[in-house]
Protein backbone atom coordinates (compact mmCIF):
# COMPACT_ATOMS: atom_id res chain seq x y z
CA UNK A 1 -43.36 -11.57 90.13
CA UNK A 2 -43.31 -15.25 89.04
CA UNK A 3 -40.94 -16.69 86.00
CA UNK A 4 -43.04 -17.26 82.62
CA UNK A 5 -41.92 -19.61 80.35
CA UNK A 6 -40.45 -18.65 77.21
CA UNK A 7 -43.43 -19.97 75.44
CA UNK A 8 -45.78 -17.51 77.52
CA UNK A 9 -43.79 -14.42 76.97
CA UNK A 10 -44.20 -15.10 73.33
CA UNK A 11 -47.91 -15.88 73.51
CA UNK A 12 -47.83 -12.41 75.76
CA UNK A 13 -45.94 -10.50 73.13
CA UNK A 14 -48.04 -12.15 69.84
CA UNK A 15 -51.49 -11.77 71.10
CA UNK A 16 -50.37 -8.17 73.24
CA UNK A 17 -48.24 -6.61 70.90
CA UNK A 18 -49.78 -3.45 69.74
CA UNK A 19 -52.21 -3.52 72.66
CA UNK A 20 -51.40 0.01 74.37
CA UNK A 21 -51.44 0.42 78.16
CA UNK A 22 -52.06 3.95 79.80
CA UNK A 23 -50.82 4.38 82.85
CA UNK A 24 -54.04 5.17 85.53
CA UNK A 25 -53.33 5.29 89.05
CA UNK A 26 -54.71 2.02 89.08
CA UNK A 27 -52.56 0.56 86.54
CA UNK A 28 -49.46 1.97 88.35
CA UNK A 29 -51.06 0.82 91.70
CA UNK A 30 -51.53 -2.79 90.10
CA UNK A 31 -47.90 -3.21 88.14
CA UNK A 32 -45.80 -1.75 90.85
CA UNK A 33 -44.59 0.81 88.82
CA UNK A 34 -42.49 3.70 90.59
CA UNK A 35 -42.93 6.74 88.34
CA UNK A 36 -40.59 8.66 90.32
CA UNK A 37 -37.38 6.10 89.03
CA UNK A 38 -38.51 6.35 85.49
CA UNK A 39 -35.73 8.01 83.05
CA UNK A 40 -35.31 8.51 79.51
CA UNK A 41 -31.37 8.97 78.30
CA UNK A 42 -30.40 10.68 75.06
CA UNK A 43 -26.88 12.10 73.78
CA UNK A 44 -25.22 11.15 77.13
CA UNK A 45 -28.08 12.65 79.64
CA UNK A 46 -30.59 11.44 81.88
CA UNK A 47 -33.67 13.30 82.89
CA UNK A 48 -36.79 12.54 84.80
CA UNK A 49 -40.13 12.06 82.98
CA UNK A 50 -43.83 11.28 82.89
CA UNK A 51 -44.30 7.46 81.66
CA UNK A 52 -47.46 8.47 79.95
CA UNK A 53 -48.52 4.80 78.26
CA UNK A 54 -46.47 1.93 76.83
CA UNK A 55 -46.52 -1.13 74.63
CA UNK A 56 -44.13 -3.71 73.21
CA UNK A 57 -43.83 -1.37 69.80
CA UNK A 58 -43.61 1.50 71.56
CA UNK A 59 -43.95 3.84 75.02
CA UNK A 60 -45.10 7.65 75.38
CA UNK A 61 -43.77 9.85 77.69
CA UNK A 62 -43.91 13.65 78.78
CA UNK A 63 -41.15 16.23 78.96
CA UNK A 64 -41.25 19.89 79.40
CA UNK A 65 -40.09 22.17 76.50
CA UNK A 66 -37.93 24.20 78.63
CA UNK A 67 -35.73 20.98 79.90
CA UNK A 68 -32.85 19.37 78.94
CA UNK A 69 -34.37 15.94 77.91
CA UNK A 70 -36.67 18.36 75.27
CA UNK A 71 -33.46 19.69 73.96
CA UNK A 72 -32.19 16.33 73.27
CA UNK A 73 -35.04 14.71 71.95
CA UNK A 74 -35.84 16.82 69.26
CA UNK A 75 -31.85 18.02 68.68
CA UNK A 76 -31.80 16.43 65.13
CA UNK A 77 -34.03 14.14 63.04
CA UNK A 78 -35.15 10.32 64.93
CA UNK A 79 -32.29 10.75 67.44
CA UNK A 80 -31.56 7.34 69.52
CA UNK A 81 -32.96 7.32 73.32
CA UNK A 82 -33.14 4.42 75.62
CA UNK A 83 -36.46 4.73 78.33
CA UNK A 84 -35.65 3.13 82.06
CA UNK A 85 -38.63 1.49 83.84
CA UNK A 86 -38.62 0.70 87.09
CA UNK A 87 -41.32 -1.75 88.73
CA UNK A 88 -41.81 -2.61 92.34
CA UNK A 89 -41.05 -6.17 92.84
CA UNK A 90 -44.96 -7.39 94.80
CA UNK A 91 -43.09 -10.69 95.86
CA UNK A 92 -40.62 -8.83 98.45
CA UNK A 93 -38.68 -5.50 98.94
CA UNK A 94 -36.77 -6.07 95.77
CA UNK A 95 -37.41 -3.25 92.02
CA UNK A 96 -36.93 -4.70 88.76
CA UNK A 97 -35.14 -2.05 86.70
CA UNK A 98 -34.31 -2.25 82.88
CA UNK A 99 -33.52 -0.24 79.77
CA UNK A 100 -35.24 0.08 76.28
CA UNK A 101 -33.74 1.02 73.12
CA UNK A 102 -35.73 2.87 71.20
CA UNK A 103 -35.91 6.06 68.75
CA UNK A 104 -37.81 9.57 68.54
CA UNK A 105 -40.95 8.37 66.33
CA UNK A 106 -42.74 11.63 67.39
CA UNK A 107 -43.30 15.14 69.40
CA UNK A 108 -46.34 16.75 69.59
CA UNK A 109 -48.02 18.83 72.33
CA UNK A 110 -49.66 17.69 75.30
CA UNK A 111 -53.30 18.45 75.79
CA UNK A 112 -52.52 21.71 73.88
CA UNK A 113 -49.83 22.83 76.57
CA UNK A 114 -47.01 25.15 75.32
CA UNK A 115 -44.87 23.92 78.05
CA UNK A 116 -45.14 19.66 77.90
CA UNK A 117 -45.10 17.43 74.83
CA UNK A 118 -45.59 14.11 74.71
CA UNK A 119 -42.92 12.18 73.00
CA UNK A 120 -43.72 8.97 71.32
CA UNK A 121 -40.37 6.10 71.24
CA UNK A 122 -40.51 3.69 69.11
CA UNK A 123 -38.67 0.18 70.28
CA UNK A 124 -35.96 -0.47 68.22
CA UNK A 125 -36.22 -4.05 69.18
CA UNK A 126 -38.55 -6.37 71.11
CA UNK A 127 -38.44 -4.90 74.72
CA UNK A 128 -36.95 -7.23 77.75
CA UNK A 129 -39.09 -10.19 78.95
CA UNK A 130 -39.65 -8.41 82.38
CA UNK A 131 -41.68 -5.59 80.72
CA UNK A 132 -43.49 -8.32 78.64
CA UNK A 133 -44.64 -10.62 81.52
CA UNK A 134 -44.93 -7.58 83.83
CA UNK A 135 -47.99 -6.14 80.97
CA UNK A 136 -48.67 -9.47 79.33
CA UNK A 137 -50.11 -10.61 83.26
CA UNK A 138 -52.07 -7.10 83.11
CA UNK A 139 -53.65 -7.42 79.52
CA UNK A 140 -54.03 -11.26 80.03
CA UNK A 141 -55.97 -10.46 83.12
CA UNK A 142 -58.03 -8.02 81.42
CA UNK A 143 -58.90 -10.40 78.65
CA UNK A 144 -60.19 -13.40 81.24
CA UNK A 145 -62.10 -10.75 83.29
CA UNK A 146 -64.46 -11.19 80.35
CA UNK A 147 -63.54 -14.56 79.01
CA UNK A 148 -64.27 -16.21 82.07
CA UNK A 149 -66.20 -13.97 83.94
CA UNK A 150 -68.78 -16.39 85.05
CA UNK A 151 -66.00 -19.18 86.42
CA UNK A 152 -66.32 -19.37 89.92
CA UNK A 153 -63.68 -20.28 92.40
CA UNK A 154 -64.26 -22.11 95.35
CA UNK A 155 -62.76 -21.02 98.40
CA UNK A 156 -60.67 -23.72 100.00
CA UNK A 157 -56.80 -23.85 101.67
CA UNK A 158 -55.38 -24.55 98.25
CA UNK A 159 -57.80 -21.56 96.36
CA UNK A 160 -56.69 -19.18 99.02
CA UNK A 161 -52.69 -19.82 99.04
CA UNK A 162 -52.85 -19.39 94.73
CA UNK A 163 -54.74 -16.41 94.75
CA UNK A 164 -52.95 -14.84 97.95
CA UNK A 165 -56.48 -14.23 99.48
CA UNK A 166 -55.33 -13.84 103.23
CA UNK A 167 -58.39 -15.25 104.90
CA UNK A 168 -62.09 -15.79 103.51
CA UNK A 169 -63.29 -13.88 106.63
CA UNK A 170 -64.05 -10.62 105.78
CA UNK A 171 -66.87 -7.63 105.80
CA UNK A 172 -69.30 -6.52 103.43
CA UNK A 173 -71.01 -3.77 103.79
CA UNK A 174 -74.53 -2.90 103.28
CA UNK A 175 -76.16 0.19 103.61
CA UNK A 176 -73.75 1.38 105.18
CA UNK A 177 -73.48 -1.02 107.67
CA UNK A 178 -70.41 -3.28 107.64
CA UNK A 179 -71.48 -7.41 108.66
CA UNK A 180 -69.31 -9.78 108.77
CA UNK A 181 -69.43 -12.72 105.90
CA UNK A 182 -67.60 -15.27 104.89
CA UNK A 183 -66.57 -16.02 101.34
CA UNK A 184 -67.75 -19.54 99.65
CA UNK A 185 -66.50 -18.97 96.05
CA UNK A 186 -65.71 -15.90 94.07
CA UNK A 187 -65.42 -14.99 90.03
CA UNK A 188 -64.77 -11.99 87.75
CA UNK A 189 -68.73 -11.19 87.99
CA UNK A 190 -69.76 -11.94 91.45
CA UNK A 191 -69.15 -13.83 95.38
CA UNK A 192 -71.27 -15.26 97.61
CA UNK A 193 -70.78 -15.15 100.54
CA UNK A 194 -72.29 -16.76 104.48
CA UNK A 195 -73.55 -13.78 106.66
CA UNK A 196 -75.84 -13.02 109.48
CA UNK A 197 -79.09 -11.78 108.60
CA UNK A 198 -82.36 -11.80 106.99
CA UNK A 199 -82.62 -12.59 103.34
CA UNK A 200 -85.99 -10.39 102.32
CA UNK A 201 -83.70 -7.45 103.61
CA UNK A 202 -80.41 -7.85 101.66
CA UNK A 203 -82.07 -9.13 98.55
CA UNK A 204 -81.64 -5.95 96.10
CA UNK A 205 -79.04 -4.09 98.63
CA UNK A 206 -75.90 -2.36 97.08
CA UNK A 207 -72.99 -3.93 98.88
CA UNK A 208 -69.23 -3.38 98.96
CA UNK A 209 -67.10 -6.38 99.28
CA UNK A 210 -63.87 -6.08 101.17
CA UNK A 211 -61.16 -8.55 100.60
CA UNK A 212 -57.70 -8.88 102.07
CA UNK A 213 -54.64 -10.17 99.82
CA UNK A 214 -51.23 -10.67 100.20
CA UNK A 215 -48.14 -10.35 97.54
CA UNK A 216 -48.77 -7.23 97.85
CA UNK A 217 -50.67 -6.60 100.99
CA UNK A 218 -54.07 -5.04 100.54
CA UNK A 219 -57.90 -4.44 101.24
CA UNK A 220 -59.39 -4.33 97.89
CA UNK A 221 -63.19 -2.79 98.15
CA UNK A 222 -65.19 -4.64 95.36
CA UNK A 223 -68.74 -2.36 94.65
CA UNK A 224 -71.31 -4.80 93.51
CA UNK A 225 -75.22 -5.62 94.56
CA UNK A 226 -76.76 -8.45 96.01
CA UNK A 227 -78.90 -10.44 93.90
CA UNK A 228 -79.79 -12.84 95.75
CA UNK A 229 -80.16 -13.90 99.66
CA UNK A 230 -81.17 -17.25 100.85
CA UNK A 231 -81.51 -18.69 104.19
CA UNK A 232 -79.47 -21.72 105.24
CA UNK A 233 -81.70 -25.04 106.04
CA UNK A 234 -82.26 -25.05 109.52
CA UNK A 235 -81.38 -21.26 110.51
CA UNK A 236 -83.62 -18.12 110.43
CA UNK A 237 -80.77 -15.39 110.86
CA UNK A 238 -77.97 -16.55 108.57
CA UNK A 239 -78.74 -16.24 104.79
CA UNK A 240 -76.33 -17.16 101.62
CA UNK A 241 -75.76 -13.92 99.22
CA UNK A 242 -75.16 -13.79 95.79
CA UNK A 243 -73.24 -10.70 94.83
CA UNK A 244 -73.01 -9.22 91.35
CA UNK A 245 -69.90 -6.99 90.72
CA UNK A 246 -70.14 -3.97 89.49
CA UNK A 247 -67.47 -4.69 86.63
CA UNK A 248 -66.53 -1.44 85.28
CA UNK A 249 -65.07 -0.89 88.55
CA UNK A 250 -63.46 -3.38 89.40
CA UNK A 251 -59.89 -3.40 91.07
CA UNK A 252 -56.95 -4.24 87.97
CA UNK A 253 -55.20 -5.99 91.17
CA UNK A 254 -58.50 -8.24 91.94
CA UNK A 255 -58.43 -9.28 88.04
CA UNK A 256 -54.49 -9.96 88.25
CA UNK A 257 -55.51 -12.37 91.75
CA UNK A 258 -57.89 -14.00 90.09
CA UNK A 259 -56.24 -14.41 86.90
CA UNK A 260 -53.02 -15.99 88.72
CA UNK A 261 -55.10 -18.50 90.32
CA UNK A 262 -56.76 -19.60 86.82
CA UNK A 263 -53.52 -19.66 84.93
CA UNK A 264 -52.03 -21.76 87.74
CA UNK A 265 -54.91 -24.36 87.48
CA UNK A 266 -55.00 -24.37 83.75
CA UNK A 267 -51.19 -25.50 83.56
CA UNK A 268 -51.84 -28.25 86.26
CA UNK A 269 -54.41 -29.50 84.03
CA UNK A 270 -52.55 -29.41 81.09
CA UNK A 271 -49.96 -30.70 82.91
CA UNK A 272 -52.03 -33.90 83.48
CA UNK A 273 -53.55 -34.20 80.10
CA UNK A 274 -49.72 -34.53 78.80
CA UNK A 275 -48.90 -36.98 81.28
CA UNK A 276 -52.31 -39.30 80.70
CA UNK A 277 -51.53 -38.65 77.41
CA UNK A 278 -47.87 -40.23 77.24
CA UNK A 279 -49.03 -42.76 78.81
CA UNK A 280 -51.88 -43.94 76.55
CA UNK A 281 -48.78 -43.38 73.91
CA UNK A 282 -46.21 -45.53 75.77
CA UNK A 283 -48.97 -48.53 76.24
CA UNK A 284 -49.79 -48.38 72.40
CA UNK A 285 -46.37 -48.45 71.89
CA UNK A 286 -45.62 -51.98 74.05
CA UNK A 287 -48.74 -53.02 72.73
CA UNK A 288 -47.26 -52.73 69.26
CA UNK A 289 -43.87 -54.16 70.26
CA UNK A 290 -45.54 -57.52 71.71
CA UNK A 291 -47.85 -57.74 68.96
CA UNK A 292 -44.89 -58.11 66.13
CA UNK A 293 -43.07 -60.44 67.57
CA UNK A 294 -46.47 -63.01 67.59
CA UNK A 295 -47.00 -61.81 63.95
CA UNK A 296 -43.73 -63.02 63.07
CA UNK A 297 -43.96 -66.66 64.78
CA UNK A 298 -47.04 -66.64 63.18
């Protein structure tokens, strides 16, 4: 996980704050969450339980009615409980563990089931920066996946290392039929990519893109259709296809790769828009300071 500022944890936590996360398989996949080291603690016990969804107000989790952590939870009016997350770390073999104070808001049954409730916690103050940048990436992924969907990337040396693509060779398969291809650039809503073959016959073709990453390792299969096929001046049997993700499927960890890389290019060019501009500041400046000196003599 890399180290936000304190200015992007509180961007994370204004524009996040009552934006609710429910844990899918592919959420928990994508955070590095490890459901099996999740705890709540009330009136001096621990006790396993289901993280069922969480936010920066509050989380929900799930407890049977015939344990311990039921018994505690709804032993008296609002009692005090603390919930303990526990996320894999994606940048090594490290876990990121840490408590959250909160208090009983609400019980209620789950799906109807006499034996599980869901409990709802309410934070009793704002919840530690690691479970704000951990979600904040998530949602803040989510959001560009739609407010930049058409900004393409262009696969170089320095695209690859920032969004932990491990090579741009990869497959695609069409049909059925697995080719190999090679990536040129790559967005929230499509690829294209370089691969053998002839253009009037992939033109139209449902295609599955598979890409490898690193931090974490993985093969992420991207579902999608090819729009468009071209042939390359000067060759017959290697075309140029433009893919068109399906988005409602596609991979949180793909949006959190891509997202990385933007963020990371964003600050270098804000980065250089404060530097031009104290620049343009300090020459105004030493413009003014030889220019009073003249009006003085003058």
């Amino acid at each position: 996980m890399g180290i936000a500022t304190s200015q992007q944890l509180t961007k994370y936590y204004d524009q996040y704050r009552d934006t609710e996360i429910t844990f899918t398989k592919d959420i928990i996949r994508a955070l590095g969450l490890d459901p099996r080291q999740v705890y709540v603690k009330c009136n001096g016990g621990q006790w396993p339980c289901i993280i069922n969804s969480t936010s920066f107000q509050h989380a929900k989790i799930i407890v049977g009615t015939k344990g311990g952590a039921f018994q505690a939870l709804a032993a008296k009016d609002n009692p005090t409980a603390n919930i303990r997350f526990c996320f894999n770390e994606q940048e090594g073999d490290g876990i990121i563990t840490f408590l959250v104070s909160s208090r009983v808001a609400e019980i209620r049954p789950y799906m109807n089931s006499k034996d599980l409730v869901i409990v709802t916690l309410q934070f009793t103050a704002r919840p530690p920066d690691d479970l704000i940048e951990i979600c904040g990436r998530l949602l803040e992924a989510n959001a560009n996946a739609i407010r930049r969907r058409e900004e393409r990337i262009p696969i170089n040396e320095d695209s690859k290392r920032k969004l932990n693509l491990a090579k741009e060779e990869c497959n695609v398969i069409v049909q059925s039929v697995p080719r190999h291809c090679v990536v040129r650039d790559i967005s929230f809503s499509g690829a294209r990519v370089i691969l053998i073959g002839l253009s009037q016959y992939l033109s139209g073709k449902e295609a599955v893109l598979r890409l490898e990453f690193n931090e974490p390792s993985e093969i992420l299969s991207i579902r999608g259709t090819i729009v468009a096929a071209d042939l390359i001046e000067g060759r017959k049997d290697i075309c140029i296809a433009s893919l068109k993700f399906d988005e409602g499927s596609l991979p949180l960890s793909f949006k959190m790769h891509l997202n990385t890389y933007l963020t990371a290019v964003r600050k270098v060019q804000l980065s250089a828009s404060e530097q031009v501009a104290q620049q343009r500041a300090a020459q105004e400046a030493q413009g003014q300071a030889q220019s009073e000196p003249s009006a003085q003599q003058a």
